[in-house]
C-alpha atoms as a PDB file:
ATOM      1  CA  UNK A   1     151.519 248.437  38.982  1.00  0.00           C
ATOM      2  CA  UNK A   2     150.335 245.372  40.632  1.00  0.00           C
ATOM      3  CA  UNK A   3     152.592 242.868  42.618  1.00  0.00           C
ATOM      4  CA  UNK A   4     152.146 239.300  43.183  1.00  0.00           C
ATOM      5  CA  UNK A   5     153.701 237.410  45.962  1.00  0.00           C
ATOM      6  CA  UNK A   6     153.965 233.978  45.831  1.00  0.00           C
ATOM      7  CA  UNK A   7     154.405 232.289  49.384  1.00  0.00           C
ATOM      8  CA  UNK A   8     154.188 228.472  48.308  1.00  0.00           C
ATOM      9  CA  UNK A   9     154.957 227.635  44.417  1.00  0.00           C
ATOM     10  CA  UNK A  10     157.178 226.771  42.171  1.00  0.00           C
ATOM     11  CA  UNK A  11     159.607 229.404  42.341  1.00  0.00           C
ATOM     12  CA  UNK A  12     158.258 231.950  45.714  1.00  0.00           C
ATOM     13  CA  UNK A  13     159.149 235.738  45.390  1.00  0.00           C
ATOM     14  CA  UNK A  14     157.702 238.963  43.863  1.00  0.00           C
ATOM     15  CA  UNK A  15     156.451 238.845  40.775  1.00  0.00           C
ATOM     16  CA  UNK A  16     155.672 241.848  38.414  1.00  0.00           C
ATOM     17  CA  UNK A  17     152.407 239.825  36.175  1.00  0.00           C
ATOM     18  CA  UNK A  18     149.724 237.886  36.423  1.00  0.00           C
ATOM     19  CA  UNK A  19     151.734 235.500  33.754  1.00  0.00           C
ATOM     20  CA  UNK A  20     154.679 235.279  35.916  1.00  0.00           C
ATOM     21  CA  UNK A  21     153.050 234.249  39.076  1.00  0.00           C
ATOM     22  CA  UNK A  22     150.886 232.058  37.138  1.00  0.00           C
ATOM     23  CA  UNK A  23     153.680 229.773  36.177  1.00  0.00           C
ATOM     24  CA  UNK A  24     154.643 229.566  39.871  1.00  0.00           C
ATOM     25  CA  UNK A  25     150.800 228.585  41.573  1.00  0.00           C
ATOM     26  CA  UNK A  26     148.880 226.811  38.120  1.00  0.00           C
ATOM     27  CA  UNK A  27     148.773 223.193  38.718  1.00  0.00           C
ATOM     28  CA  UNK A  28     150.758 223.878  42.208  1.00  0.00           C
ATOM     29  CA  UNK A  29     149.421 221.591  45.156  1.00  0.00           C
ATOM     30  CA  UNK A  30     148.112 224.188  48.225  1.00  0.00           C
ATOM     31  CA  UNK A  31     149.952 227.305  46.262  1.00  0.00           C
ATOM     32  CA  UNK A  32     149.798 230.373  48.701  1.00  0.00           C
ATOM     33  CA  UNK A  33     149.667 233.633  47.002  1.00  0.00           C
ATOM     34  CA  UNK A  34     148.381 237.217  46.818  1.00  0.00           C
ATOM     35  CA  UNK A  35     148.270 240.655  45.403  1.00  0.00           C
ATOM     36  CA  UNK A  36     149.164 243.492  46.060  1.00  0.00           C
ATOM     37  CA  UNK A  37     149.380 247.438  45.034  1.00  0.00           C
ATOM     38  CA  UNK A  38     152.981 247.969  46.507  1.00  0.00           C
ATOM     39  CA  UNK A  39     156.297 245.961  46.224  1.00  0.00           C
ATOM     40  CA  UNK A  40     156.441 246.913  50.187  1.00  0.00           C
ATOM     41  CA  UNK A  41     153.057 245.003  50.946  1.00  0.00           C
ATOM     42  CA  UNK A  42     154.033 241.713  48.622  1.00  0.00           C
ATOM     43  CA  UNK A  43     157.626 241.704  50.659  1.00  0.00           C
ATOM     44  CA  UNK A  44     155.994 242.052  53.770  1.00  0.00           C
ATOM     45  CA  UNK A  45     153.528 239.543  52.977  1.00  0.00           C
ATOM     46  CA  UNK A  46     156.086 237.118  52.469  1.00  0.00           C
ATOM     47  CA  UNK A  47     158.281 237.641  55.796  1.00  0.00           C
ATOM     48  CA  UNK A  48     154.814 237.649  57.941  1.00  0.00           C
ATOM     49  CA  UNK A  49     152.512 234.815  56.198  1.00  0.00           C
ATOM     50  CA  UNK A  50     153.114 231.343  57.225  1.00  0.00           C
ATOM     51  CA  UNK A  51     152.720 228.538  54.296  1.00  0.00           C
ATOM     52  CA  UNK A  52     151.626 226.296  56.689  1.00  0.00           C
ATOM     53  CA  UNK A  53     148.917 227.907  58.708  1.00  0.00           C
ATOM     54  CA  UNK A  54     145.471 228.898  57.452  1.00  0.00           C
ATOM     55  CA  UNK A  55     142.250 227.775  58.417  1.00  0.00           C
ATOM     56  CA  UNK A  56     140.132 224.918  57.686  1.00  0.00           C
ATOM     57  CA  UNK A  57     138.760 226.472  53.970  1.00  0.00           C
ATOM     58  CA  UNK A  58     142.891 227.721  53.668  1.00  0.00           C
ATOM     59  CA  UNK A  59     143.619 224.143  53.043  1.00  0.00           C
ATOM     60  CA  UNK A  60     141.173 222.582  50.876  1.00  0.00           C
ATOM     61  CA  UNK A  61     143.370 221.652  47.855  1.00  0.00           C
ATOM     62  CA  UNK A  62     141.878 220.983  44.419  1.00  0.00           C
ATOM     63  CA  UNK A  63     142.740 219.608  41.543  1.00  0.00           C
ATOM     64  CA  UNK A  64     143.395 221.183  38.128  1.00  0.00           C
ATOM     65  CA  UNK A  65     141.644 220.001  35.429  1.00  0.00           C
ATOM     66  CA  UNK A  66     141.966 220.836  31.803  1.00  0.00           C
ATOM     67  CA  UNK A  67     139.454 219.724  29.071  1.00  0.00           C
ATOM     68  CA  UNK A  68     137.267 220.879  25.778  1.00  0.00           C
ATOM     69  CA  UNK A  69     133.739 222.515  26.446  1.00  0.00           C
ATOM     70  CA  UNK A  70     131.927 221.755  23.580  1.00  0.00           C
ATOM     71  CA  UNK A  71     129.867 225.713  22.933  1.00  0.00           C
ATOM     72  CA  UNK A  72     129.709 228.324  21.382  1.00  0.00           C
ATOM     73  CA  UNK A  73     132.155 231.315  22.238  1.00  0.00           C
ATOM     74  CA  UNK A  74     132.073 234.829  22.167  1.00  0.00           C
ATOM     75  CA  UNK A  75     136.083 236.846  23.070  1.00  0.00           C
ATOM     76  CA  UNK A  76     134.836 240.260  22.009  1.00  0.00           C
ATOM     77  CA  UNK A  77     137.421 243.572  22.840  1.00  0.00           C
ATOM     78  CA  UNK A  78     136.070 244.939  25.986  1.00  0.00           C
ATOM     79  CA  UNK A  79     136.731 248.824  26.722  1.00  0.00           C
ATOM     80  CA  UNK A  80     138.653 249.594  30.078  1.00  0.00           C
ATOM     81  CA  UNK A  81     138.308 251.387  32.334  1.00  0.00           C
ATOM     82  CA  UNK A  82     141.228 254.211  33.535  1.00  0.00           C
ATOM     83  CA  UNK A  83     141.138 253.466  36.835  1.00  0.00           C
ATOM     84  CA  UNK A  84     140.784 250.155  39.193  1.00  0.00           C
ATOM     85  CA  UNK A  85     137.820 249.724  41.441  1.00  0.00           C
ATOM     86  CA  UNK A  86     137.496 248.191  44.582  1.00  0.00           C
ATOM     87  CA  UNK A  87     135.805 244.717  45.446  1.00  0.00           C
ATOM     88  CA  UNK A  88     133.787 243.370  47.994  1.00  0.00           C
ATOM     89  CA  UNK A  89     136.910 241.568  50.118  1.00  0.00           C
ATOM     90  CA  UNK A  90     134.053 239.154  50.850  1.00  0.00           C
ATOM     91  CA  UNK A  91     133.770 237.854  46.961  1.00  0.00           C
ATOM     92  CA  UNK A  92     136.925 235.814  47.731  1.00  0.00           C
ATOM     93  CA  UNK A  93     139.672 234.973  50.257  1.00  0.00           C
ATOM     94  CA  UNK A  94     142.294 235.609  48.462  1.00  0.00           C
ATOM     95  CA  UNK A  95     144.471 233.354  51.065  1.00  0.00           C
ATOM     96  CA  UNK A  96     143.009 230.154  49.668  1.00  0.00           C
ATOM     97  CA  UNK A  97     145.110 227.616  48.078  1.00  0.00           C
ATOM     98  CA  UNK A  98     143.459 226.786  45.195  1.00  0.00           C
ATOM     99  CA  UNK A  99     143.722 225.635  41.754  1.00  0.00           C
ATOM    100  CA  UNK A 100     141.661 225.906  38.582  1.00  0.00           C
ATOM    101  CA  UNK A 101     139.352 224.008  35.715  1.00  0.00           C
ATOM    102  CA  UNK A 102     141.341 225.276  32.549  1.00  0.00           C
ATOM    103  CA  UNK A 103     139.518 224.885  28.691  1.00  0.00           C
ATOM    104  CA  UNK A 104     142.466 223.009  26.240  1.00  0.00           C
ATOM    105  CA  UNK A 105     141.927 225.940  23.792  1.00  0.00           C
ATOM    106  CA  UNK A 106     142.478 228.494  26.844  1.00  0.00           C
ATOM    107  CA  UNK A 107     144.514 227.726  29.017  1.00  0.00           C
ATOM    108  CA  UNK A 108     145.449 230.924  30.199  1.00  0.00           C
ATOM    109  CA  UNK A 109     142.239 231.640  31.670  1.00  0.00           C
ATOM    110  CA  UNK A 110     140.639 229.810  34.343  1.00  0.00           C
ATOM    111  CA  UNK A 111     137.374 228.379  34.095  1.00  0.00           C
ATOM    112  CA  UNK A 112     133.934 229.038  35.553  1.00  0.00           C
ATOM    113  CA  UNK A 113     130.520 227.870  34.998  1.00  0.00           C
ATOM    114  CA  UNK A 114     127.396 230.711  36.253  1.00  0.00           C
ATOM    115  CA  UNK A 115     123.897 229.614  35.929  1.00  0.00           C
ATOM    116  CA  UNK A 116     120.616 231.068  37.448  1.00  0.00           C
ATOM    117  CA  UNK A 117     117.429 229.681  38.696  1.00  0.00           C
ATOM    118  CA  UNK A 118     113.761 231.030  39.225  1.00  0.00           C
ATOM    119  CA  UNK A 119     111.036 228.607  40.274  1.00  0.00           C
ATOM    120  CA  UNK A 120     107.661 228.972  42.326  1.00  0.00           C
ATOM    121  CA  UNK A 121     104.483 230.505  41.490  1.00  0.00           C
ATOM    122  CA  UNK A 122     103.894 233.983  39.854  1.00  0.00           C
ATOM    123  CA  UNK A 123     103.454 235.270  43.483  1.00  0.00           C
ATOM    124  CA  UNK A 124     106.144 233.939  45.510  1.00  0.00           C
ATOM    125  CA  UNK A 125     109.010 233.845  43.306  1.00  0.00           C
ATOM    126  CA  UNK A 126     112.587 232.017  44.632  1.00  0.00           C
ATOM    127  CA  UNK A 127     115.550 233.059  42.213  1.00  0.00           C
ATOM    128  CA  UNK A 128     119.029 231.877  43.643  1.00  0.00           C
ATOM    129  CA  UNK A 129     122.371 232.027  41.839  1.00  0.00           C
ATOM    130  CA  UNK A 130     125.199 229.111  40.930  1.00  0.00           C
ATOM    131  CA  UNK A 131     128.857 229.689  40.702  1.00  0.00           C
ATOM    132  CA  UNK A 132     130.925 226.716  39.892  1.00  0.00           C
ATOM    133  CA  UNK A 133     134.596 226.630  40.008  1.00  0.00           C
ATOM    134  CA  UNK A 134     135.316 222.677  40.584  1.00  0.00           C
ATOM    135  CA  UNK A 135     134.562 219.890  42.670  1.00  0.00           C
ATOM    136  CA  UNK A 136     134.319 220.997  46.481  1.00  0.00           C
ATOM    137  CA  UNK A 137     135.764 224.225  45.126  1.00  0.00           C
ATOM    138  CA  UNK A 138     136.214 226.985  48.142  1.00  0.00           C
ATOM    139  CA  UNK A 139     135.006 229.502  45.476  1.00  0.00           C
ATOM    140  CA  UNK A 140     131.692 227.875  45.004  1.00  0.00           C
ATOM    141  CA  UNK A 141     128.710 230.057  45.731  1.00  0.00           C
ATOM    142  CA  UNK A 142     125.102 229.113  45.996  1.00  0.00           C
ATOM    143  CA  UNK A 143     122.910 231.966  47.208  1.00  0.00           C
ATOM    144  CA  UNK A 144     119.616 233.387  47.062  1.00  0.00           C
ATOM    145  CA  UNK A 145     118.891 236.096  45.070  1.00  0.00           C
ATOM    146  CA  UNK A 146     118.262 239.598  46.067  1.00  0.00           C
ATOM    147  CA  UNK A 147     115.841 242.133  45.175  1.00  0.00           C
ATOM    148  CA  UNK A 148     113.392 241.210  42.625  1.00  0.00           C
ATOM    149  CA  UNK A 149     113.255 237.384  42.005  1.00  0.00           C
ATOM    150  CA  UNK A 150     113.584 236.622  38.266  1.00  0.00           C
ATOM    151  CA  UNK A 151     115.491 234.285  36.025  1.00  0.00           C
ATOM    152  CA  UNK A 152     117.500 236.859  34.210  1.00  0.00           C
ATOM    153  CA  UNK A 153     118.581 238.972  37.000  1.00  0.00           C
ATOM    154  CA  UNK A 154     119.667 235.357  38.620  1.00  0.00           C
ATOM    155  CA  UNK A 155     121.877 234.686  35.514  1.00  0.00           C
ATOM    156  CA  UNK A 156     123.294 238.205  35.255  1.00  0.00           C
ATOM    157  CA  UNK A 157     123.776 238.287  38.947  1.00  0.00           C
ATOM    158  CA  UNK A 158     125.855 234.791  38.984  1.00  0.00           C
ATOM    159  CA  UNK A 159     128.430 236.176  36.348  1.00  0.00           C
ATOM    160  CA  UNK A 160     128.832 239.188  38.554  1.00  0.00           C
ATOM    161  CA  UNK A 161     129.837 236.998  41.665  1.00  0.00           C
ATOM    162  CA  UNK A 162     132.258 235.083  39.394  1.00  0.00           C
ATOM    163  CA  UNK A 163     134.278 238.241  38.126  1.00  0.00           C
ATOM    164  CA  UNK A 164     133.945 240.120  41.581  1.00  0.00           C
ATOM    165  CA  UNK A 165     135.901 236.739  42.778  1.00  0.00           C
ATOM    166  CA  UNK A 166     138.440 237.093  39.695  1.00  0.00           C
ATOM    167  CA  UNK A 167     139.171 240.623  39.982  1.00  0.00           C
ATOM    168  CA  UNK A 168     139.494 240.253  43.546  1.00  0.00           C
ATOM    169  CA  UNK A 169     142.398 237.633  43.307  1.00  0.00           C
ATOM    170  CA  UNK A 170     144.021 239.718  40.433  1.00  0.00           C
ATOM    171  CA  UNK A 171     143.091 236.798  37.811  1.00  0.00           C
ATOM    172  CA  UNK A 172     143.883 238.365  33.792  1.00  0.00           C
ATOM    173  CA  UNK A 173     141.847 235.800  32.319  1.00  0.00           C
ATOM    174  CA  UNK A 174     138.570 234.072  33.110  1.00  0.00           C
ATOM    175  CA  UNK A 175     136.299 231.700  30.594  1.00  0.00           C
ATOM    176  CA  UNK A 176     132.646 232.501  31.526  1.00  0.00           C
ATOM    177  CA  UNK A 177     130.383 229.112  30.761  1.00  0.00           C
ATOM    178  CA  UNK A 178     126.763 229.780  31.089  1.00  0.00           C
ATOM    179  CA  UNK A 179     123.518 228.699  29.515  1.00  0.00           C
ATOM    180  CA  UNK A 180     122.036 232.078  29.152  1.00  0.00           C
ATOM    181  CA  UNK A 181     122.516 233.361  25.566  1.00  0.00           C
ATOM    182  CA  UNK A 182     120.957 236.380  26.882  1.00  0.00           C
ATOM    183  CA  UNK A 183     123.367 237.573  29.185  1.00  0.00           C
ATOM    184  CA  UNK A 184     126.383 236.959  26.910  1.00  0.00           C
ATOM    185  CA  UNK A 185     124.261 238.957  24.375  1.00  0.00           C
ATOM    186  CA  UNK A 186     124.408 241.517  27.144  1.00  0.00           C
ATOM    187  CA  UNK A 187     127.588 241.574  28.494  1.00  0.00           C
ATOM    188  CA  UNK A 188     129.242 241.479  24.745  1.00  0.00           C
ATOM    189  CA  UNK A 189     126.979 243.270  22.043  1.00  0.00           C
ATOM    190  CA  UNK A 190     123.917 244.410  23.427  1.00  0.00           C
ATOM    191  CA  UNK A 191     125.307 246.995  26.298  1.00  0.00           C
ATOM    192  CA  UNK A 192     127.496 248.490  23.606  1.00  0.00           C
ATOM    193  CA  UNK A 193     124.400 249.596  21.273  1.00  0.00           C
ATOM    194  CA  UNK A 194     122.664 251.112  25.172  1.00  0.00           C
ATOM    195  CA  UNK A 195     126.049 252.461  26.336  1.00  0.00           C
ATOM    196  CA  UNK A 196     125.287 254.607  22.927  1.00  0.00           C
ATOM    197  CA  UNK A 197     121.955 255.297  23.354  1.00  0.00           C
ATOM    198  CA  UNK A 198     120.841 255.985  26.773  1.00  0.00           C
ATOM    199  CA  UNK A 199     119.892 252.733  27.416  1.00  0.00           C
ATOM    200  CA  UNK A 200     116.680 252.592  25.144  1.00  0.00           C
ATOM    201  CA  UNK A 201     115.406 249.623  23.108  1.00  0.00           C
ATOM    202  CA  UNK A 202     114.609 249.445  19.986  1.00  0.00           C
ATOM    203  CA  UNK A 203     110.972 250.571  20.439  1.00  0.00           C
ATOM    204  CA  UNK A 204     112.385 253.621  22.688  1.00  0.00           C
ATOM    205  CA  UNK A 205     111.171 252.214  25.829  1.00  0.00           C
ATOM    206  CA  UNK A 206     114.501 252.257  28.698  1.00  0.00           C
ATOM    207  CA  UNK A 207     116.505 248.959  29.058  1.00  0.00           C
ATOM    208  CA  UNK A 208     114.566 247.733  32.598  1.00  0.00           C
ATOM    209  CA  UNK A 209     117.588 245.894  33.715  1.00  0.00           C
ATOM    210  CA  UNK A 210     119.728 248.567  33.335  1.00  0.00           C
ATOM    211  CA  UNK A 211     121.373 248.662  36.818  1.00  0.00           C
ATOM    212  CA  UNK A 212     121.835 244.828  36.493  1.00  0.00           C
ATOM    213  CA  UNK A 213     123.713 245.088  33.115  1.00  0.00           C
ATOM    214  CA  UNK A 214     125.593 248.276  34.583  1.00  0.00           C
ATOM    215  CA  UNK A 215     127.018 245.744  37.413  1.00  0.00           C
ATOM    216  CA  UNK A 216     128.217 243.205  35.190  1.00  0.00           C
ATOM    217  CA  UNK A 217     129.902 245.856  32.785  1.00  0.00           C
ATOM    218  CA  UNK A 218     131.531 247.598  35.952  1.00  0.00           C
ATOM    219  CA  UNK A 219     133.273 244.313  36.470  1.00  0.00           C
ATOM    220  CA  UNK A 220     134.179 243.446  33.158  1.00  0.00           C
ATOM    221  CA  UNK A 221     135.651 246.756  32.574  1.00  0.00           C
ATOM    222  CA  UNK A 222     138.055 245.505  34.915  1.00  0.00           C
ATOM    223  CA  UNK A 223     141.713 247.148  33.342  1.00  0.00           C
ATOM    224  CA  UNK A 224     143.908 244.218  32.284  1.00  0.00           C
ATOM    225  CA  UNK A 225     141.024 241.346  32.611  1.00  0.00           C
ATOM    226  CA  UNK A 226     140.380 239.178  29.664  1.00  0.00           C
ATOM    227  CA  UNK A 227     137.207 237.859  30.024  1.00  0.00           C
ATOM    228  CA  UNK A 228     136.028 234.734  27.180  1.00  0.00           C
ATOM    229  CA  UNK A 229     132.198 233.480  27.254  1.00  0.00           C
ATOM    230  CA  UNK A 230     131.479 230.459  25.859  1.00  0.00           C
ATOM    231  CA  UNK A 231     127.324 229.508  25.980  1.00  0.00           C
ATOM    232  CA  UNK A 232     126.800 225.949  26.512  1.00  0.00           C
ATOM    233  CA  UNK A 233     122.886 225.052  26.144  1.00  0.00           C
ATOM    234  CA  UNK A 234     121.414 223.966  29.851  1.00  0.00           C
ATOM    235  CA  UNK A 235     119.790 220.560  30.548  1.00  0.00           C
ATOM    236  CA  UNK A 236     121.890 218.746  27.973  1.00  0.00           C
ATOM    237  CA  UNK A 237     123.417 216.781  30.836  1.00  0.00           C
ATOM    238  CA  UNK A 238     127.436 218.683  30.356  1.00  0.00           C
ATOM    239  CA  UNK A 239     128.683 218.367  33.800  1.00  0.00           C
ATOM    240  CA  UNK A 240     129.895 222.106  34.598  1.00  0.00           C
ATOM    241  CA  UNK A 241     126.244 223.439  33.990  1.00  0.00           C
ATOM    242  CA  UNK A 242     124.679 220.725  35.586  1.00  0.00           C
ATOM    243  CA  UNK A 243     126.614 221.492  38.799  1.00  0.00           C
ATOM    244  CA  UNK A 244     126.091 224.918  38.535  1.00  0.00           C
ATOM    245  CA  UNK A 245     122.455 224.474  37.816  1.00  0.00           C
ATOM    246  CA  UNK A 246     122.513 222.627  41.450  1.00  0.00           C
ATOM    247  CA  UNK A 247     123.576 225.305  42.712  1.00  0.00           C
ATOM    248  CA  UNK A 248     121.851 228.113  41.599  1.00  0.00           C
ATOM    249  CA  UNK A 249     118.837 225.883  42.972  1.00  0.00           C
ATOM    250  CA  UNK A 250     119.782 224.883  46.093  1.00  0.00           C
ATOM    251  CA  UNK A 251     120.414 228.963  46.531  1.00  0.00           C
ATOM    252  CA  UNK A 252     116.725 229.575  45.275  1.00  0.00           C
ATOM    253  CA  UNK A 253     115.673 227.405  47.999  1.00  0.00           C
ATOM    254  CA  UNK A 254     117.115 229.726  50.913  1.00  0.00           C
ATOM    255  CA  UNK A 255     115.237 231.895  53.209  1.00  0.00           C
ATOM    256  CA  UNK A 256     114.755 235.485  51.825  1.00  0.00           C
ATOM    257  CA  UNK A 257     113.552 238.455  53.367  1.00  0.00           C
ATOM    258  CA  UNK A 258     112.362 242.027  51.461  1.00  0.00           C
ATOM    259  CA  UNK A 259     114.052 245.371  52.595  1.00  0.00           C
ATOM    260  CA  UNK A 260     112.031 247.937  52.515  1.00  0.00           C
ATOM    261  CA  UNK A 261     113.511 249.300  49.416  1.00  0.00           C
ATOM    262  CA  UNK A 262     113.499 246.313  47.350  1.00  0.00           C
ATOM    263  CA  UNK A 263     110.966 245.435  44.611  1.00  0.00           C
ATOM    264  CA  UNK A 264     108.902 242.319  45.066  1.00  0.00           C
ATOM    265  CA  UNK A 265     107.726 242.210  41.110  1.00  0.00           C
ATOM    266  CA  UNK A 266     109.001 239.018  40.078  1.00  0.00           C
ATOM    267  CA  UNK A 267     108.086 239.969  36.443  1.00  0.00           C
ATOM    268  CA  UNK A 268     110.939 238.422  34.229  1.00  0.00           C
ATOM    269  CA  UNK A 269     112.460 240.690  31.350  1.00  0.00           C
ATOM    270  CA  UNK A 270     113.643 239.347  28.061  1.00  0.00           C
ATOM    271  CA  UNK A 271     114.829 241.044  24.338  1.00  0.00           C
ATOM    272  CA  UNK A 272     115.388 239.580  21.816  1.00  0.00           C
ATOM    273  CA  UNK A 273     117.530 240.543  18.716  1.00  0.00           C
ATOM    274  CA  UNK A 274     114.742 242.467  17.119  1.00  0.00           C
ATOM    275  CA  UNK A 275     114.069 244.459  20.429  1.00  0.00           C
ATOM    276  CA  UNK A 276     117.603 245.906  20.636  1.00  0.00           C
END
């Protein structure tokens, strides 16, 4: 059973939930709080941690927002997992106070917007990936891509930074936003049909982004995470995507180098309905 201590909120303590310590840091000005696998850690988290000190990124505040995105969702039943995994701690500082973008119509999940970008010429291919929590968020990311440089791994790859950030600050519920009906195909219908059938299309050639699809069902197979995706067309001018958008190309704009054991092919892969 998790534990969440709550060093500056509301109400600080030891909290049992997600829901519980939510009340306490959602909507909180520079809320402090973490968690934790024992009771013995949260305590001791609380007598040690200072609410005052942190470094410059520690005390970034934010604003939460709530509004409407106008898409389309998709809050399919995902299957869980038995047992929790461990995440990157570099996918998020879990020290930061911040708060969250919250959809009217959810507001018990926090809000995210993901976007990918590819651009250049067939032979030098610059994907990067966009993560976009808010305003000057700390949880922004813009990054290049690695491995093989193609739109679709760029989209898939941007929801995976988003939910190793959520499962690594114990978040229950996230909103996904992004303009890629593909990967919501994949992350809520498609990868159910594979998971089946050894990962074949229709046509019994294998799924080629298999490992890709893999990572982003690892994460959402997170136990006790509720994940919503909502697909909001890009280039419409919606604010979120737009700022995600920016940053999935500023990241495609970074300096990249090939490991030895990565594939340069920027060949793109797409299905469509009829392929699955």
């Amino acid at each position: 059973m998790p534990f969440y201590a709550v060093k500056v909120g509301r109400v600080p303590g030891v909290f049992k939930t997600w829901a519980e310590c939510n009340c306490q840091v959602h909507g909180f000005a520079g809320a402090i709080f973490k968690k934790f696998a024992t009771l013995c850690e949260a305590e001791e988290f609380l007598k040690n941690a200072s609410g005052g000190a942190g470094n410059s990124s520690q005390k970034r505040l934010l604003s939460s927002n709530s509004f409407q995105e106008n898409c389309e969702h998709s809050d399919l039943p995902l299957k869980k997992s038995k047992s929790a995994r461990l995440v990157a701690s570099s996918a998020v500082d879990s020290l930061v106070p911040v708060a969250f973008m919250h959809d009217l119509h959810e507001a018990d999940k926090v809000l995210v917007y993901t976007d990918g970008s590819c651009k250049g010429p067939p032979d030098d291919r610059r994907a990067g990936i966009g993560v976009f929590w808010g305003t000057d968020h700390p949880w922004n990311v813009s990054e290049r891509l690695k491995g093989r440089q193609t739109n679709n791994r760029a989209e898939i790859e941007a929801c995976v930074r988003a939910l190793q950030q959520v499962n690594s600050a114990g978040i229950q519920g996230v909103k996904i936003v992004t303009d890629s009906m593909f990967t919501l195909n994949c992350a809520t219908v498609w990868y159910l049909k594979w998971q089946k059938n050894g990962w074949k299309l229709a046509n019994g050639k294998p799924v080629l982004l298999k490992k890709d699809i893999q990572r982003l069902v690892e994460q959402l197979d997170t136990p006790d995470l509720h994940v919503s995706w909502c697909h909001s067309p890009g280039h419409q001018g919606k604010w979120g995507n737009e700022q995600a958008d920016r940053l999935a190309d500023e990241g495609a704009d970074l300096p990249y180098t090939y490991k030895e054991n990565d594939d340069p092919d920027a060949t793109d892969v797409d299905f469509t309905e009829a392929d699955v």
